[in-house]
PDB file of N, CA and C in Angstrom:
ATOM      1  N   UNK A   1     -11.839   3.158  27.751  1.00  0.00           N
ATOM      2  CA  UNK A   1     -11.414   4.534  27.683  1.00  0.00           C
ATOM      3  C   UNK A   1     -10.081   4.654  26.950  1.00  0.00           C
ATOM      4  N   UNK A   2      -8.977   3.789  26.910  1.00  0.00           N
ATOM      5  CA  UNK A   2      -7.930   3.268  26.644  1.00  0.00           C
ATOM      6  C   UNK A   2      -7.779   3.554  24.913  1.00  0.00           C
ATOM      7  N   UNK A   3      -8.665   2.450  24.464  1.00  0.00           N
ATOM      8  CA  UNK A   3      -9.002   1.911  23.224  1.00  0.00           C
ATOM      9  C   UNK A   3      -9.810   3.564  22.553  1.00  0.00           C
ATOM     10  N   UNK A   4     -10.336   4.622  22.968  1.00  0.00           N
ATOM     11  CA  UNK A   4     -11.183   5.355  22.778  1.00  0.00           C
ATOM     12  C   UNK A   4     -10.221   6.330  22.523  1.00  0.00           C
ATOM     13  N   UNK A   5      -9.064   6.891  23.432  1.00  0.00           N
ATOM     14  CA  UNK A   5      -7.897   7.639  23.075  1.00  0.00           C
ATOM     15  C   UNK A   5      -7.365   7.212  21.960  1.00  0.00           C
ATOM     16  N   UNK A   6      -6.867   5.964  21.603  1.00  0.00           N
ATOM     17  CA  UNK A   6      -5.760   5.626  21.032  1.00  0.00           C
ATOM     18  C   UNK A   6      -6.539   5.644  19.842  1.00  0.00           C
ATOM     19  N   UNK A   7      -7.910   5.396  19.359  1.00  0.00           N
ATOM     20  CA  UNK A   7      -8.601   5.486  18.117  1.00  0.00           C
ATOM     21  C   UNK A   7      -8.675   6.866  17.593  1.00  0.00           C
ATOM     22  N   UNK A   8      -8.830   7.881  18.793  1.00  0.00           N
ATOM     23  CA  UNK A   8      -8.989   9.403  18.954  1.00  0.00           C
ATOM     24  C   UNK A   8      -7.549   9.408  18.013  1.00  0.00           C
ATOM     25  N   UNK A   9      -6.278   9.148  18.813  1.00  0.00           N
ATOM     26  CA  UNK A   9      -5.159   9.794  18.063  1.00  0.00           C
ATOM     27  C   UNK A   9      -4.804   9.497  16.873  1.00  0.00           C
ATOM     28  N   UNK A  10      -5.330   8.093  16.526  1.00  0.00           N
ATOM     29  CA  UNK A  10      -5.032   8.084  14.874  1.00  0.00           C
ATOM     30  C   UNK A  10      -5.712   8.279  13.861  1.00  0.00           C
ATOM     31  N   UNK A  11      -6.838   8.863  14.458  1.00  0.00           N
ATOM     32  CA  UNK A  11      -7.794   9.757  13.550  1.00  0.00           C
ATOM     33  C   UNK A  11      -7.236  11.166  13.298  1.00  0.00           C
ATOM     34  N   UNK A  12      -6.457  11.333  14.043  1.00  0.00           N
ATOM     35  CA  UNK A  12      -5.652  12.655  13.556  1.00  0.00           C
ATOM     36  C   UNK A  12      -5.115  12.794  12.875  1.00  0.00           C
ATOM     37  N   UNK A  13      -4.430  11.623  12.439  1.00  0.00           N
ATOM     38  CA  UNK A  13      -3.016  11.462  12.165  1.00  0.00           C
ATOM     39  C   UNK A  13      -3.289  11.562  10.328  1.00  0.00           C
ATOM     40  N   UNK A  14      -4.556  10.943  10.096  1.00  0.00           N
ATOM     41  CA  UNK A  14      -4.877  11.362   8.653  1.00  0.00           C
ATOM     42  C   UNK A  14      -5.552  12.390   8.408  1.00  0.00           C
ATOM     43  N   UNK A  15      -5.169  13.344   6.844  1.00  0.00           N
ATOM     44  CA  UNK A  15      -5.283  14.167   6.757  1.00  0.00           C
ATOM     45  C   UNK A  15      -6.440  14.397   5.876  1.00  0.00           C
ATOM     46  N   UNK A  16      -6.600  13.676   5.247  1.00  0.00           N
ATOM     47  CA  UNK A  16      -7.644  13.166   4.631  1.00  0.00           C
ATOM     48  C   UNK A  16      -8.160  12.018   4.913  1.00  0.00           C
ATOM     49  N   UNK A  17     -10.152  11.957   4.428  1.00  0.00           N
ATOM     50  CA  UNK A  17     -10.726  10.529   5.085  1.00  0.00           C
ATOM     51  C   UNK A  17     -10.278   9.603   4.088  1.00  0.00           C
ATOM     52  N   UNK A  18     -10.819   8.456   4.337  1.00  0.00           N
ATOM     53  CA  UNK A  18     -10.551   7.369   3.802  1.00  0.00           C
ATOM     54  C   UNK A  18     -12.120   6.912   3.204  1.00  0.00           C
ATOM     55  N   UNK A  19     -11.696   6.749   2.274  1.00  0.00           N
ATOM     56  CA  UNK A  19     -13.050   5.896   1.142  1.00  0.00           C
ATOM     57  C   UNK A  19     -12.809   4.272   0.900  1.00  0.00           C
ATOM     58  N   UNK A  20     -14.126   3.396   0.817  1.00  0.00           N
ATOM     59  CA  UNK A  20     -14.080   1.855   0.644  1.00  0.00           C
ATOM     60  C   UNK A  20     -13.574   1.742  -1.357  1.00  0.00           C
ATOM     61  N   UNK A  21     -12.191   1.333  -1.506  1.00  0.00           N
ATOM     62  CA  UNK A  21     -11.842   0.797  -2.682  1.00  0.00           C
ATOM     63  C   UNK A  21     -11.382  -0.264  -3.063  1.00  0.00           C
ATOM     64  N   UNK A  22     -11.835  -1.389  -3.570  1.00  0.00           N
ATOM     65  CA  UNK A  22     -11.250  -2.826  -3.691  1.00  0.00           C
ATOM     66  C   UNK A  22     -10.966  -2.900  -5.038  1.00  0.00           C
ATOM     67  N   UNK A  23      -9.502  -3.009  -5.382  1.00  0.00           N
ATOM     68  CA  UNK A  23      -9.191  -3.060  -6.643  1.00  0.00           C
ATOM     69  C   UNK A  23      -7.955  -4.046  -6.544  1.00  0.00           C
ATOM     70  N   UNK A  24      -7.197  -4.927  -6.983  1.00  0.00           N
ATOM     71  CA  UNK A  24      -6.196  -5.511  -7.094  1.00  0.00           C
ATOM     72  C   UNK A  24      -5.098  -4.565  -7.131  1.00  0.00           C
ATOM     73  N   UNK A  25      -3.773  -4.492  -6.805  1.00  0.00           N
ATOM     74  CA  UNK A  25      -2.265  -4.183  -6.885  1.00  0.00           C
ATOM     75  C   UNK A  25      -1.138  -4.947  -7.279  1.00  0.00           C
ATOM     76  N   UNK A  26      -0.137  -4.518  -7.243  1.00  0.00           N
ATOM     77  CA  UNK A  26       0.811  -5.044  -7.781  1.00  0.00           C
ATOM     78  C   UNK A  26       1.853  -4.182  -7.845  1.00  0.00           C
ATOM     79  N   UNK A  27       3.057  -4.250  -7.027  1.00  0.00           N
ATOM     80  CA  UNK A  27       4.445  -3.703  -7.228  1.00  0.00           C
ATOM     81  C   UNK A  27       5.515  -4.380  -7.393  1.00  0.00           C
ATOM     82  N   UNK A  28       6.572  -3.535  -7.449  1.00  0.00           N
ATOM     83  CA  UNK A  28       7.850  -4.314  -7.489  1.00  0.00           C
ATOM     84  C   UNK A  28       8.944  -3.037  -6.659  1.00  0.00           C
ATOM     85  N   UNK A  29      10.016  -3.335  -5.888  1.00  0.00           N
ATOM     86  CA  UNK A  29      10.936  -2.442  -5.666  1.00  0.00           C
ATOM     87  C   UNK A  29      11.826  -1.835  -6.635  1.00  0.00           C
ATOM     88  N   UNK A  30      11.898  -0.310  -6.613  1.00  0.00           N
ATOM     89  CA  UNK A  30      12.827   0.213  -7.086  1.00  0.00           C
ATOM     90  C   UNK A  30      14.287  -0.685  -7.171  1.00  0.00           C
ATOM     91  N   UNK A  31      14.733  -0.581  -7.972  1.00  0.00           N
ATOM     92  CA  UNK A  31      16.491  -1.111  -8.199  1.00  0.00           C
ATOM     93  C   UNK A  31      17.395   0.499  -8.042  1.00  0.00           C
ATOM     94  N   UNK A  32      18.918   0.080  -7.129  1.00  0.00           N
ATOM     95  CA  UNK A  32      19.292   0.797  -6.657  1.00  0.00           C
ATOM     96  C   UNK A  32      19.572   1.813  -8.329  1.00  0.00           C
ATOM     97  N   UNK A  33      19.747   3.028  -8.202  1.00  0.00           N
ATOM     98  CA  UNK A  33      20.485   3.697  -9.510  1.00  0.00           C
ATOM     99  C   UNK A  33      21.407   3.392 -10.566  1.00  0.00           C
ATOM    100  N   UNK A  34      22.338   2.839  -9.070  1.00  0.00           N
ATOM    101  CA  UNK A  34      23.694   2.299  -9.752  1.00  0.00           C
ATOM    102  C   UNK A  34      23.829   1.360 -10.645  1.00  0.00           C
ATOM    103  N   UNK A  35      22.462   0.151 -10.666  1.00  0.00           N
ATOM    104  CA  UNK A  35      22.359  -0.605 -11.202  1.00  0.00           C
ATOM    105  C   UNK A  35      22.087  -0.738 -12.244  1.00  0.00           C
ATOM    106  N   UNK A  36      22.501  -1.484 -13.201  1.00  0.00           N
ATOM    107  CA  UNK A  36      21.410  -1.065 -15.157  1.00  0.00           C
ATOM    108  C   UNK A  36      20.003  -1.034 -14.980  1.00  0.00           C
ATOM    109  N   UNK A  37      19.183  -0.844 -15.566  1.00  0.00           N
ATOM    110  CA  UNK A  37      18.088  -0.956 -15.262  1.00  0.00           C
ATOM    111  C   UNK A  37      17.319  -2.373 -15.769  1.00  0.00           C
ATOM    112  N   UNK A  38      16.584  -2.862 -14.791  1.00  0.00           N
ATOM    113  CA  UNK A  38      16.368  -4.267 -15.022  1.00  0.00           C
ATOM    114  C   UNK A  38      14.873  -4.519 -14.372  1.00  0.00           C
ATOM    115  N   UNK A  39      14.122  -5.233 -14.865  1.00  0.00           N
ATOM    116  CA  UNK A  39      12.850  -5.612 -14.264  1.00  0.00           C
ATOM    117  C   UNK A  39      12.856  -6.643 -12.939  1.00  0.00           C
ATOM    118  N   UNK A  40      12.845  -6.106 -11.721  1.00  0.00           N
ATOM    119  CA  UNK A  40      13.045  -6.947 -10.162  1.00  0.00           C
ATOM    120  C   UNK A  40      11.800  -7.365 -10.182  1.00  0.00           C
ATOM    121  N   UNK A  41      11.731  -8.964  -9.730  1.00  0.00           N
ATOM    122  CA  UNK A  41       9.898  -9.540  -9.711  1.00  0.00           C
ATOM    123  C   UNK A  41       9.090  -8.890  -8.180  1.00  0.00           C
ATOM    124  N   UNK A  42       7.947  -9.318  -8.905  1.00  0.00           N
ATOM    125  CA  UNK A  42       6.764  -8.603  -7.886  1.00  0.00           C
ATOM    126  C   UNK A  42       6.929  -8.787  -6.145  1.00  0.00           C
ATOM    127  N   UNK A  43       7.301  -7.780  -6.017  1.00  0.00           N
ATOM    128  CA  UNK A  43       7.009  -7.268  -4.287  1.00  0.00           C
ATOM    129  C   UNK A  43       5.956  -7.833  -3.660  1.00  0.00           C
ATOM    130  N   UNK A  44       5.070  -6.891  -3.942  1.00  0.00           N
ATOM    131  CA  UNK A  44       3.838  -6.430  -3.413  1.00  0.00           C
ATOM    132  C   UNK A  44       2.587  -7.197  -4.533  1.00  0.00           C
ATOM    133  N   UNK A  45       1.738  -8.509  -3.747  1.00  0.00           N
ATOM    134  CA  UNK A  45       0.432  -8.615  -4.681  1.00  0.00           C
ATOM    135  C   UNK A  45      -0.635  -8.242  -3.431  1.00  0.00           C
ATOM    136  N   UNK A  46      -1.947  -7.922  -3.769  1.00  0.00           N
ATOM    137  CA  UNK A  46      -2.673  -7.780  -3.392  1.00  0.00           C
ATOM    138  C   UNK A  46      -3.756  -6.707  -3.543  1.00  0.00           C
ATOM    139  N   UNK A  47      -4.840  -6.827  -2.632  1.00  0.00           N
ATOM    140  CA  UNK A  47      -5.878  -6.034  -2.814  1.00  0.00           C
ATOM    141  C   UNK A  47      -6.508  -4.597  -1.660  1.00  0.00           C
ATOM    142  N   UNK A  48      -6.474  -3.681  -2.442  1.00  0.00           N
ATOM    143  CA  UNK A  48      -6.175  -2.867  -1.756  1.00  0.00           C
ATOM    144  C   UNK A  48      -7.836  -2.692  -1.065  1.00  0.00           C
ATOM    145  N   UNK A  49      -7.695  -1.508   0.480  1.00  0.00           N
ATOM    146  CA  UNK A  49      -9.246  -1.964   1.312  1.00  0.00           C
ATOM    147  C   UNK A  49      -9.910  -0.474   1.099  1.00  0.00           C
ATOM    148  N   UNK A  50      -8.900   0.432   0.887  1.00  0.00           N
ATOM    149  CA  UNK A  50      -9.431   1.914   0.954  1.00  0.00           C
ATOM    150  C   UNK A  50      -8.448   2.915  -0.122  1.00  0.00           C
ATOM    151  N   UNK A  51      -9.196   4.001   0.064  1.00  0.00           N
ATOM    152  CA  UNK A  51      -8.458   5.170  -0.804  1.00  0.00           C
ATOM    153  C   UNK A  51      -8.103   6.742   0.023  1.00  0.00           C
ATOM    154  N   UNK A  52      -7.615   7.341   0.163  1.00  0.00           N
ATOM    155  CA  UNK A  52      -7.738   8.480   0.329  1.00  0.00           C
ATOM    156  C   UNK A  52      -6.702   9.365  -0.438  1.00  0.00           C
ATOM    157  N   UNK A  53      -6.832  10.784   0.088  1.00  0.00           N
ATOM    158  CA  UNK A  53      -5.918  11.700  -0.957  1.00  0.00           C
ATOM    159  C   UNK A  53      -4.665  11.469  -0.855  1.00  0.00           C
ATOM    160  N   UNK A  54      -4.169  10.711   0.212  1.00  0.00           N
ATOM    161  CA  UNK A  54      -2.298  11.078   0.663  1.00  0.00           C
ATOM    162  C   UNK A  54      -1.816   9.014  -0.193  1.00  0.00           C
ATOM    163  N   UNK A  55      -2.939   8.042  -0.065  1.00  0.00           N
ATOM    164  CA  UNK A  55      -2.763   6.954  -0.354  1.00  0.00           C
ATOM    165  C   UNK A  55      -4.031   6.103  -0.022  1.00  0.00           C
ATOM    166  N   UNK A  56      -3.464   4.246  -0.075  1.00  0.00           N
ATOM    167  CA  UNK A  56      -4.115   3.446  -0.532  1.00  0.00           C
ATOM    168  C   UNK A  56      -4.028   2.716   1.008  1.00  0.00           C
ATOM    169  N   UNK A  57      -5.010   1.853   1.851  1.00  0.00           N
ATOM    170  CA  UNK A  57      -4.291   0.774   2.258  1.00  0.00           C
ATOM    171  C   UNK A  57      -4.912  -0.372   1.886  1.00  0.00           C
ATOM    172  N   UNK A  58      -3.925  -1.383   1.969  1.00  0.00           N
ATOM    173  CA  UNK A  58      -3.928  -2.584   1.474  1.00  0.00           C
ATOM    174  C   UNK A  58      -3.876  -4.064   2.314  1.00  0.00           C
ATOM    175  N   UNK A  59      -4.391  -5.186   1.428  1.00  0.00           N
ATOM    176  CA  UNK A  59      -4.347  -6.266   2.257  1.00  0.00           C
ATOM    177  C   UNK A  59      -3.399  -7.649   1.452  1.00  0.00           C
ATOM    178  N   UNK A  60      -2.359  -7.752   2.077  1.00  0.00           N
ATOM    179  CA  UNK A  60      -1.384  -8.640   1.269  1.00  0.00           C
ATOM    180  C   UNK A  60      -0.833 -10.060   2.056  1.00  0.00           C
ATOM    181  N   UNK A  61       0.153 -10.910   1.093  1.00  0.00           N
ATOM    182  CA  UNK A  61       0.281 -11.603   1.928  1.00  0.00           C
ATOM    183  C   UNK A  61       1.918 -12.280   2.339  1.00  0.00           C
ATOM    184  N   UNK A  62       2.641 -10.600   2.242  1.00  0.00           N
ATOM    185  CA  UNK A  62       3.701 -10.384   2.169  1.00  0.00           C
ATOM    186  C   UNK A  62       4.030  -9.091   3.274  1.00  0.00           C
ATOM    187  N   UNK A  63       4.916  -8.866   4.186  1.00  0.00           N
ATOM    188  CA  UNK A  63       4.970  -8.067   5.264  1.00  0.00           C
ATOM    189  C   UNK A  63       6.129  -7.232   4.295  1.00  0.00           C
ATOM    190  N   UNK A  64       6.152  -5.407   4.006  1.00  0.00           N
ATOM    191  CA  UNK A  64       6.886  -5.236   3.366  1.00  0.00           C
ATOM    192  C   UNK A  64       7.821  -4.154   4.072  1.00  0.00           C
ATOM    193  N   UNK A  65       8.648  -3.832   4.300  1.00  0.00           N
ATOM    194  CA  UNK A  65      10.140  -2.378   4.999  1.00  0.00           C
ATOM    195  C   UNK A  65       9.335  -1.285   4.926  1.00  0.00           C
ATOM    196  N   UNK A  66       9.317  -0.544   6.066  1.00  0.00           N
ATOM    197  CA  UNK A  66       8.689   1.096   6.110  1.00  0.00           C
ATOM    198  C   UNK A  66       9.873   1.471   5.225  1.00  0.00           C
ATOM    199  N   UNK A  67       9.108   2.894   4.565  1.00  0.00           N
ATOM    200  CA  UNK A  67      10.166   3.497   3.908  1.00  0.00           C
ATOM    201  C   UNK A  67      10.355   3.073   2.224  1.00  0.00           C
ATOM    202  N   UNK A  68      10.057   1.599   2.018  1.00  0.00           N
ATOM    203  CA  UNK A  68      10.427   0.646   0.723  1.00  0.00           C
ATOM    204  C   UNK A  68       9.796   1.823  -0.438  1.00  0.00           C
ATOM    205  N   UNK A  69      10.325   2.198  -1.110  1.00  0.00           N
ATOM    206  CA  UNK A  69       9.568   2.544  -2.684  1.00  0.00           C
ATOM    207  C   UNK A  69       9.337   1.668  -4.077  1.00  0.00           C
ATOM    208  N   UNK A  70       8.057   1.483  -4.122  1.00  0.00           N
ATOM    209  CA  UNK A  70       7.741   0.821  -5.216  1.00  0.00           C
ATOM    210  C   UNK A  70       7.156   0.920  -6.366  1.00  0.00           C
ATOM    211  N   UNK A  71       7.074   0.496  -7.725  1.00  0.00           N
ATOM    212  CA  UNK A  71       6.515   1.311  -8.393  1.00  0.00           C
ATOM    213  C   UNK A  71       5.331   0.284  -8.772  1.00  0.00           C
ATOM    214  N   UNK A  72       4.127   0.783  -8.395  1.00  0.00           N
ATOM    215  CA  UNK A  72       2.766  -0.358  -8.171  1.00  0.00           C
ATOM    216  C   UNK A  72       1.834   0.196  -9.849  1.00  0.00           C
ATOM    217  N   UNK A  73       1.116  -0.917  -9.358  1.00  0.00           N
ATOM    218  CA  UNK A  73       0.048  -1.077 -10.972  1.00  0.00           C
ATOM    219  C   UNK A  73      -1.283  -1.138 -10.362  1.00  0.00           C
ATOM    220  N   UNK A  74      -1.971  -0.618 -10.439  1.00  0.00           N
ATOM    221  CA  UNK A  74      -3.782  -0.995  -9.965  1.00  0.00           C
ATOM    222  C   UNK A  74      -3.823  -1.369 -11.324  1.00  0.00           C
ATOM    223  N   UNK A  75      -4.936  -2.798 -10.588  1.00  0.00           N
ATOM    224  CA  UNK A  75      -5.685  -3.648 -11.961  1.00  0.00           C
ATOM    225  C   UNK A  75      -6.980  -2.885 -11.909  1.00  0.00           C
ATOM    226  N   UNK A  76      -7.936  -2.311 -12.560  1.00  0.00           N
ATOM    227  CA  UNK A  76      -9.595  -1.922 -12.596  1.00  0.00           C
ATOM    228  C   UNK A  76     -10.177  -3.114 -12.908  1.00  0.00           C
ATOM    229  N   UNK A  77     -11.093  -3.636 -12.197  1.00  0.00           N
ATOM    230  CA  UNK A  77     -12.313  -4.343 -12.867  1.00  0.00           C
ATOM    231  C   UNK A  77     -12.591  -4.607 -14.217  1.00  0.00           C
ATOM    232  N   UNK A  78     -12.212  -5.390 -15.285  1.00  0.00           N
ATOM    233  CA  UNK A  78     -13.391  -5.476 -16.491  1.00  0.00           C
ATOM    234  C   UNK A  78     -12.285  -4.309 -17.098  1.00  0.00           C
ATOM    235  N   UNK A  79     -11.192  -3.957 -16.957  1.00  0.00           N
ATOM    236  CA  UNK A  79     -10.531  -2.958 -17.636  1.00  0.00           C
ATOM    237  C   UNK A  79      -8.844  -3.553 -17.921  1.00  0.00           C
ATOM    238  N   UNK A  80      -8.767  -3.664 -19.035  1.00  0.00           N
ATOM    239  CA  UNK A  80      -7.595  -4.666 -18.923  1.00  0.00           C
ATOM    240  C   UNK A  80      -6.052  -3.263 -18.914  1.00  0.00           C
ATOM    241  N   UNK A  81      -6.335  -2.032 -19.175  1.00  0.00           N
ATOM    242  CA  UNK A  81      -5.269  -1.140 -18.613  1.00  0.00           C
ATOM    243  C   UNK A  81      -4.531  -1.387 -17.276  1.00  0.00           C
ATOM    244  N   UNK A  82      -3.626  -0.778 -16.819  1.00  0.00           N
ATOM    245  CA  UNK A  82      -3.139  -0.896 -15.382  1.00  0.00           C
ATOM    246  C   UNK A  82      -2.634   0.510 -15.046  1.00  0.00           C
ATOM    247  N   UNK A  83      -3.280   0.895 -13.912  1.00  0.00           N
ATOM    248  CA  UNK A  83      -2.434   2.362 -13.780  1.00  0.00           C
ATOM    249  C   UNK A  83      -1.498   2.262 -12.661  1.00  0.00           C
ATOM    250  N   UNK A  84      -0.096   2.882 -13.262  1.00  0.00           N
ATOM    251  CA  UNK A  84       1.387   3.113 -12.678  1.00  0.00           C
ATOM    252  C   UNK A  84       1.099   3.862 -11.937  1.00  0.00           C
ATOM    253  N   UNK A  85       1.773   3.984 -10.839  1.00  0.00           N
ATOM    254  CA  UNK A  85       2.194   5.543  -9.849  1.00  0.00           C
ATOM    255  C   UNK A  85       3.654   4.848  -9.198  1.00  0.00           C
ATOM    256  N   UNK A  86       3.833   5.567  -8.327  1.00  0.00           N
ATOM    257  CA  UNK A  86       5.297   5.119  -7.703  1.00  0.00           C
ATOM    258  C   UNK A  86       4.374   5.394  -6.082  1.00  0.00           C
ATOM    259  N   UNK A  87       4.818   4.402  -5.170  1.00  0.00           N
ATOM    260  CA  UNK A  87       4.577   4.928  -3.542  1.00  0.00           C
ATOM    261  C   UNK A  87       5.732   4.482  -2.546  1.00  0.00           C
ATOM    262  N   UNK A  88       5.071   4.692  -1.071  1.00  0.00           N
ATOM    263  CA  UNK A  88       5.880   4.598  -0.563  1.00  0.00           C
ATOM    264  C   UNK A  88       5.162   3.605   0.497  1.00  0.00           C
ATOM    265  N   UNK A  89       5.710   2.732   1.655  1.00  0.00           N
ATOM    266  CA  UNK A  89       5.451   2.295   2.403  1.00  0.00           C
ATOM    267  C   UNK A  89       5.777   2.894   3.742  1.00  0.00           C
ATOM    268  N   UNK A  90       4.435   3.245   4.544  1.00  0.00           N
ATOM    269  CA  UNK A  90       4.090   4.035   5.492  1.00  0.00           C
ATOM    270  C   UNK A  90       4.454   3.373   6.773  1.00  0.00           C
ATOM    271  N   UNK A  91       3.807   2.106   6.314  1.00  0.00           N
ATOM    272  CA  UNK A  91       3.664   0.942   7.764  1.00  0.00           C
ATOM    273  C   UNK A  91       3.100  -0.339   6.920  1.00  0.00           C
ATOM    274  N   UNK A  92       3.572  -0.878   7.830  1.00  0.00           N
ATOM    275  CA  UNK A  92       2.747  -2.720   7.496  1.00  0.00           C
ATOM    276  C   UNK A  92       2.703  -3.272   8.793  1.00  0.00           C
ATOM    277  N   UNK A  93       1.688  -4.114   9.309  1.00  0.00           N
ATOM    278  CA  UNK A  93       1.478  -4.960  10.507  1.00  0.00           C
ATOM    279  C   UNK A  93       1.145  -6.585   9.760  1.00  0.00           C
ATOM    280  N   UNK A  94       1.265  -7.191  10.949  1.00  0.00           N
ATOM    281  CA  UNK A  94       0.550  -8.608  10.302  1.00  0.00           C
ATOM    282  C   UNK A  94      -0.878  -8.497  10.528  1.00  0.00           C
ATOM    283  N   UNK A  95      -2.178  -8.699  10.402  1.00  0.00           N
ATOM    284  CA  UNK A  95      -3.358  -9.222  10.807  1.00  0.00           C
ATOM    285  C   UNK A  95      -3.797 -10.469  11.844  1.00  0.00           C
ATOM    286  N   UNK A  96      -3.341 -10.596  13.074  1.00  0.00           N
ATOM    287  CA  UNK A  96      -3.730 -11.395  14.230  1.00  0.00           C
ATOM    288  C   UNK A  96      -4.519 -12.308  13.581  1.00  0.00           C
ATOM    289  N   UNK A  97      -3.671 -13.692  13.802  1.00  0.00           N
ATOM    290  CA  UNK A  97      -4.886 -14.889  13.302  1.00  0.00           C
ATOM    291  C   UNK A  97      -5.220 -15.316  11.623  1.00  0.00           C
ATOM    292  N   UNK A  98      -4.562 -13.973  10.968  1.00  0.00           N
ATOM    293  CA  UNK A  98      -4.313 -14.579   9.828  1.00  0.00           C
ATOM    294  C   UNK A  98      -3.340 -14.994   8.782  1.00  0.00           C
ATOM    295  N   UNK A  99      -3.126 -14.998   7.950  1.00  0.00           N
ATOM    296  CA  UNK A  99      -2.221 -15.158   7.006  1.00  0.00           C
ATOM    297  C   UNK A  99      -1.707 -13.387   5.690  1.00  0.00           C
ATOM    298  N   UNK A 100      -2.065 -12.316   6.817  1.00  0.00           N
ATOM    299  CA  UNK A 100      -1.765 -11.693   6.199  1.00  0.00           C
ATOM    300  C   UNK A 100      -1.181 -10.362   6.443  1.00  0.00           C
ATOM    301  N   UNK A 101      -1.128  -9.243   6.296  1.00  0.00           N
ATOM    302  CA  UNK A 101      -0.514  -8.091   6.097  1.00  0.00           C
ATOM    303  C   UNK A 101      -1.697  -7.129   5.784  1.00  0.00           C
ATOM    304  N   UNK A 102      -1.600  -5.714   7.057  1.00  0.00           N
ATOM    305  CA  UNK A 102      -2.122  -4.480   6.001  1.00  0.00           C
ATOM    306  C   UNK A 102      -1.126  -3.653   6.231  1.00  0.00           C
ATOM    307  N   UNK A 103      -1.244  -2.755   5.010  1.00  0.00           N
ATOM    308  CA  UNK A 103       0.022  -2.098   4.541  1.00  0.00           C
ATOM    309  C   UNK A 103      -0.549  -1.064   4.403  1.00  0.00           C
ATOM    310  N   UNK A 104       0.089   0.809   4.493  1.00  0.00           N
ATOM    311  CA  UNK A 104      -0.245   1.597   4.430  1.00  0.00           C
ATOM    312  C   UNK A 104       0.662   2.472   3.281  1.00  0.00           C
ATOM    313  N   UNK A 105       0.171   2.548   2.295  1.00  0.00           N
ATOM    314  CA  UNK A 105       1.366   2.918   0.831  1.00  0.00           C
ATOM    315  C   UNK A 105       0.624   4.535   0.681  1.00  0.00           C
ATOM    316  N   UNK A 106       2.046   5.107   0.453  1.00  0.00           N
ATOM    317  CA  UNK A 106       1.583   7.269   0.257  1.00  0.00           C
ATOM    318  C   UNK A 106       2.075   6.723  -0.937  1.00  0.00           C
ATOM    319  N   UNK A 107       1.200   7.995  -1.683  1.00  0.00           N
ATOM    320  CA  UNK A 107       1.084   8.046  -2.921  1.00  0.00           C
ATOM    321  C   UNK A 107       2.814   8.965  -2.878  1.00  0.00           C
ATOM    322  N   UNK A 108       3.688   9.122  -4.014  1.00  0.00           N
ATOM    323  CA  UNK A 108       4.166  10.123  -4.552  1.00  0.00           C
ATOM    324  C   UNK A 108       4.949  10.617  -5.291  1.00  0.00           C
ATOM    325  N   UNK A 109       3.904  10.633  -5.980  1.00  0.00           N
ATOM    326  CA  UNK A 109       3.585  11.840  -7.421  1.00  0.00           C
ATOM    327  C   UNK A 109       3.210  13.079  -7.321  1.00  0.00           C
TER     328      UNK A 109
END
């Protein structure tokens, strides 16, 4: 009954559903303003599990700061382009038992 609430409340919590998308990622953190502008190496690798309208979540193997802004690349399949956006990090947990991270990144643009 427990487990049945607590699934109840975070079905609320999105505002939009979530769709199955497996595509590769790739970010890096913003550099503070103050700084010249300079290319900081990759943050964030991994593959993302879903899509919806507000964002992406993802499966990595790096635990990353709520709040962090990054400016990420989706790889497409068989498409050697990469598309930019800038997001944000919502949440990240580890995955029990494994070697990894899911991460919850808002889109915003």
């Amino acid at each position: 009954m427990i487990g049945r609430v607590q699934f109840e409340t975070q079905e609320e919590k999105r505002r939009s559903p979530r769709f199955p998308w497996v595509v590769e990622i790739r970010g890096r953190f913003l550099p503070p303003l103050e700084e010249p502008e300079q290319e900081l190496p990759i943050s964030l690798q991994g593959m993302t599990e879903n899509i919806g309208k507000a964002g992406v979540g993802v499966l990595s193997d790096r635990l990353l700061p709520p709040n962090s802004v990054l400016r990420c690349e989706f790889a497409l399949s068989g498409n050697p382009v990469l598309i930019p956006t800038l997001m944000r990090v919502r949440w990240a947990n580890t995955v029990a038992g494994k070697r990894q991270c899911r991460i919850g990144l808002q889109f915003l643009f």
